[in-house]
C-alpha atoms as a PDB file:
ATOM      1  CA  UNK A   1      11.949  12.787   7.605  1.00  0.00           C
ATOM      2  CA  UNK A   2      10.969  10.499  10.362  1.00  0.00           C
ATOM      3  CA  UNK A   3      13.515   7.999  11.765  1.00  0.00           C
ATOM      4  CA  UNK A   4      11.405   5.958  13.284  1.00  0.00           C
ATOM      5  CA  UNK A   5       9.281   5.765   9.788  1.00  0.00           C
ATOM      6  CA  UNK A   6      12.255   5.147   7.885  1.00  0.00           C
ATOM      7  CA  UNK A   7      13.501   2.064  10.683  1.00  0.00           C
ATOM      8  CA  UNK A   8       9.826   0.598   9.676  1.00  0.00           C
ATOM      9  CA  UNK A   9      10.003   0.787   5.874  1.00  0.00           C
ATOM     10  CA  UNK A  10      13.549  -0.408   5.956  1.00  0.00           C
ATOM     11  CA  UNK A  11      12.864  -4.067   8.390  1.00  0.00           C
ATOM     12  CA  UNK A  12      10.049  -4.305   6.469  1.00  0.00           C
ATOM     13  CA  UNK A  13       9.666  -7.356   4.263  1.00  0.00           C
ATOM     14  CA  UNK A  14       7.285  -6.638   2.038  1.00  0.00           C
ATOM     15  CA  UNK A  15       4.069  -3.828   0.876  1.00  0.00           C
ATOM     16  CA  UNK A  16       0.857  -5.125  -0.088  1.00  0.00           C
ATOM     17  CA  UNK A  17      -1.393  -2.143   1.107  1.00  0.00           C
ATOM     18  CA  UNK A  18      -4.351  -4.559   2.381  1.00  0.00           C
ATOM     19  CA  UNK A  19      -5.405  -1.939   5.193  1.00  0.00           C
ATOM     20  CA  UNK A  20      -5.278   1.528   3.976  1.00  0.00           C
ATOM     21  CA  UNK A  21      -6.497   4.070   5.381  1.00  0.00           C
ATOM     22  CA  UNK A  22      -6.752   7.481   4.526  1.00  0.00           C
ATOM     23  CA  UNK A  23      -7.795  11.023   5.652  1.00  0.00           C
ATOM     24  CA  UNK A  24      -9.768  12.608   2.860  1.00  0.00           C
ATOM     25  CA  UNK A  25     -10.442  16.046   4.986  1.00  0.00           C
ATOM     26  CA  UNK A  26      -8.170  18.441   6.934  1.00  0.00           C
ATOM     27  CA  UNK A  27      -8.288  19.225  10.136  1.00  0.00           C
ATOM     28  CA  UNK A  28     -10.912  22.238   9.062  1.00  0.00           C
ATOM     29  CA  UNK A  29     -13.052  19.615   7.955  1.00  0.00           C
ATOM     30  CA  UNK A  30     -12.343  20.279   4.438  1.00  0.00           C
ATOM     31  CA  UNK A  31     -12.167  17.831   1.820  1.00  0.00           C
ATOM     32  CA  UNK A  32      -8.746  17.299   0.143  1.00  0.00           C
ATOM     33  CA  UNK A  33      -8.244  18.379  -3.320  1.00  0.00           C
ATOM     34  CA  UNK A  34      -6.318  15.424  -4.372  1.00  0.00           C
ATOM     35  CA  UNK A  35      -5.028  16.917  -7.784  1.00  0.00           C
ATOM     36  CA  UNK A  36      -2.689  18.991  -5.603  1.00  0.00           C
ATOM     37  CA  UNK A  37      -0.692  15.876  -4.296  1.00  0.00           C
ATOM     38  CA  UNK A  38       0.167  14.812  -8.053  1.00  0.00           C
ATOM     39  CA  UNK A  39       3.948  15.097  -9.064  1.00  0.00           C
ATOM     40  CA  UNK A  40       3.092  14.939 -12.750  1.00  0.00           C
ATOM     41  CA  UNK A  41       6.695  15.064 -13.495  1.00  0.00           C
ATOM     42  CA  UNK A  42       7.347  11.823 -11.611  1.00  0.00           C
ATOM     43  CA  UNK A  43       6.643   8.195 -12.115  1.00  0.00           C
ATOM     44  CA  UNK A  44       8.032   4.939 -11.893  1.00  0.00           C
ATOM     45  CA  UNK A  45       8.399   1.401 -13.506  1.00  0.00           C
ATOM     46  CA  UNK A  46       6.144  -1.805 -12.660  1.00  0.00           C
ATOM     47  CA  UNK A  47       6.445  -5.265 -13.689  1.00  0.00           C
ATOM     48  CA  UNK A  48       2.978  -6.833 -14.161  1.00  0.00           C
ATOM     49  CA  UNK A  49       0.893  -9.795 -15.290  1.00  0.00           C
ATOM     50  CA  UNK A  50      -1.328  -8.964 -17.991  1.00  0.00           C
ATOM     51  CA  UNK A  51      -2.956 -12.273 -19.682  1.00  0.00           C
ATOM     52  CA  UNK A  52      -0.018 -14.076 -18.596  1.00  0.00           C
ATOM     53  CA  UNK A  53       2.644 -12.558 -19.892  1.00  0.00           C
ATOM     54  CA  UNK A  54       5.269 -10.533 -17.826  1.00  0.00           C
ATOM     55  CA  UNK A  55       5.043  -6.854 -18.945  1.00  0.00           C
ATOM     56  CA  UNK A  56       7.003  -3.443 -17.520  1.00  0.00           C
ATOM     57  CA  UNK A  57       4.251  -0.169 -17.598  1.00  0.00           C
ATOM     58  CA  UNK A  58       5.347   2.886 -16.365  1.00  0.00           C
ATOM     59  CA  UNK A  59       2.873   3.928 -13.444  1.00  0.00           C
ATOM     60  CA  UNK A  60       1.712   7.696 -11.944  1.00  0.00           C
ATOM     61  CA  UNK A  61       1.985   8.237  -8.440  1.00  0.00           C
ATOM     62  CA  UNK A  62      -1.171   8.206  -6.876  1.00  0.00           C
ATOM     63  CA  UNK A  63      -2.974   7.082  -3.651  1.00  0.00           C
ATOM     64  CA  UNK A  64      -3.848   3.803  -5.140  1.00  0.00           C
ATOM     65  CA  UNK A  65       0.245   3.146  -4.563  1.00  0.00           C
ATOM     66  CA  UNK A  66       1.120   5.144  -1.760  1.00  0.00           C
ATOM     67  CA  UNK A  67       3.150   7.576  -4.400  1.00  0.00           C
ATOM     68  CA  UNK A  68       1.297  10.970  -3.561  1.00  0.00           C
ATOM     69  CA  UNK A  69       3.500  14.029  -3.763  1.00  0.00           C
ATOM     70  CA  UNK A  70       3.828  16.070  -0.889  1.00  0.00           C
ATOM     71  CA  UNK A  71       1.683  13.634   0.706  1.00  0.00           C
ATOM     72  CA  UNK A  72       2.408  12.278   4.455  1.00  0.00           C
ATOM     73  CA  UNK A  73       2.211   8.815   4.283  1.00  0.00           C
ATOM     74  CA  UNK A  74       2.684   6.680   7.397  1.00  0.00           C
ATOM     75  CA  UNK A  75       3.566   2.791   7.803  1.00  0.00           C
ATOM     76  CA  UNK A  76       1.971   0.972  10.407  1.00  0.00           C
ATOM     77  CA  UNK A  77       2.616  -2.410  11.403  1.00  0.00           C
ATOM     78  CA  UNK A  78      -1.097  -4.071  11.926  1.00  0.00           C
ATOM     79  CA  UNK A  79      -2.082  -6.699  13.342  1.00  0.00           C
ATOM     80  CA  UNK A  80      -1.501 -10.450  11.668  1.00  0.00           C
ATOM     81  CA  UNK A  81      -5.264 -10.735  12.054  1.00  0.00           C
ATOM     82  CA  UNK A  82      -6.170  -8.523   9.957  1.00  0.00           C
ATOM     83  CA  UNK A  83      -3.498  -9.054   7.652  1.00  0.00           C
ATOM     84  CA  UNK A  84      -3.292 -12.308   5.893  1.00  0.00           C
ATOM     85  CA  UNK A  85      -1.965 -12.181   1.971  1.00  0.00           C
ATOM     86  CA  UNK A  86      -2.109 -15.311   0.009  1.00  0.00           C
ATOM     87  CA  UNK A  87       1.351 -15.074  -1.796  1.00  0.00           C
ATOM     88  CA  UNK A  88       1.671 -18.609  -2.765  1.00  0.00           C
ATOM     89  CA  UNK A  89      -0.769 -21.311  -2.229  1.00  0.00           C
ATOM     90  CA  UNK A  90       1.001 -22.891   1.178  1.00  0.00           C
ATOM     91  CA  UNK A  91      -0.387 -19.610   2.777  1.00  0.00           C
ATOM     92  CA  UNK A  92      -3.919 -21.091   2.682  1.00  0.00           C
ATOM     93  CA  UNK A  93      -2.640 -23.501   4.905  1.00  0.00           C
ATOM     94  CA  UNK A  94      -2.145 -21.073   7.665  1.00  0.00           C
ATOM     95  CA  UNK A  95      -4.409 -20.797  10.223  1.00  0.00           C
ATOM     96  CA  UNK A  96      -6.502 -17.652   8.998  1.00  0.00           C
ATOM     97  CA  UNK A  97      -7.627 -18.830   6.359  1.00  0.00           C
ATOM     98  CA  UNK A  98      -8.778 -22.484   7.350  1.00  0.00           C
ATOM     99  CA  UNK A  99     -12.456 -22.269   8.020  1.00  0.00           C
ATOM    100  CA  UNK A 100     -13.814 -21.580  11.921  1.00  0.00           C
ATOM    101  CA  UNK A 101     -15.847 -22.840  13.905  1.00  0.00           C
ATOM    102  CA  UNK A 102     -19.361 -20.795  15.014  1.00  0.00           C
END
């Protein structure tokens, strides 16, 4: 474990994985074999929207939500211009998303 990992994910306020980035070959040059980074006996609950109505699925960990087994996964704070959710519809009022000049 890495303190200084753990410090970030616990201040953080929230996940949406708008920049990710990810290292698809080793350090041989070798491409992953991503099946080996599956915990099949592992998985977790999600509430989602599907045709508006609130549902709970049960979700596999995978790289598509930072759950890969035996997987190093690192969280980096970016830059707020390059990271701009729209969460409710007051956020298009900020300043990044108002249109700019040329």
């Amino acid at each position: 474990h890495n303190p200084q990992q753990l410090q970030l994910l616990e201040s953080s306020t929230h996940f949406n994985p708008v920049d990710l980035v990810c290292g698809i070959k080793n350090f041989k040059g070798q491409t992953f074999d991503l099946q080996k980074f599956v915990d099949h006996d592992s998985g977790f609950i999600v509430q989602k929207n599907k045709n508006g109505k609130e549902i709970r699925a049960y979700e596999l960990p995978g790289l598509w939500n930072g759950a890969m087994a035996k997987w190093i996964t690192l969280f980096v704070e970016v830059p707020l211009a390059t990271f701009n959710p729209v969460k409710t519809v007051n956020d298009l009022l900020k300043s990044a998303h108002q249109p700019q000049e040329l």
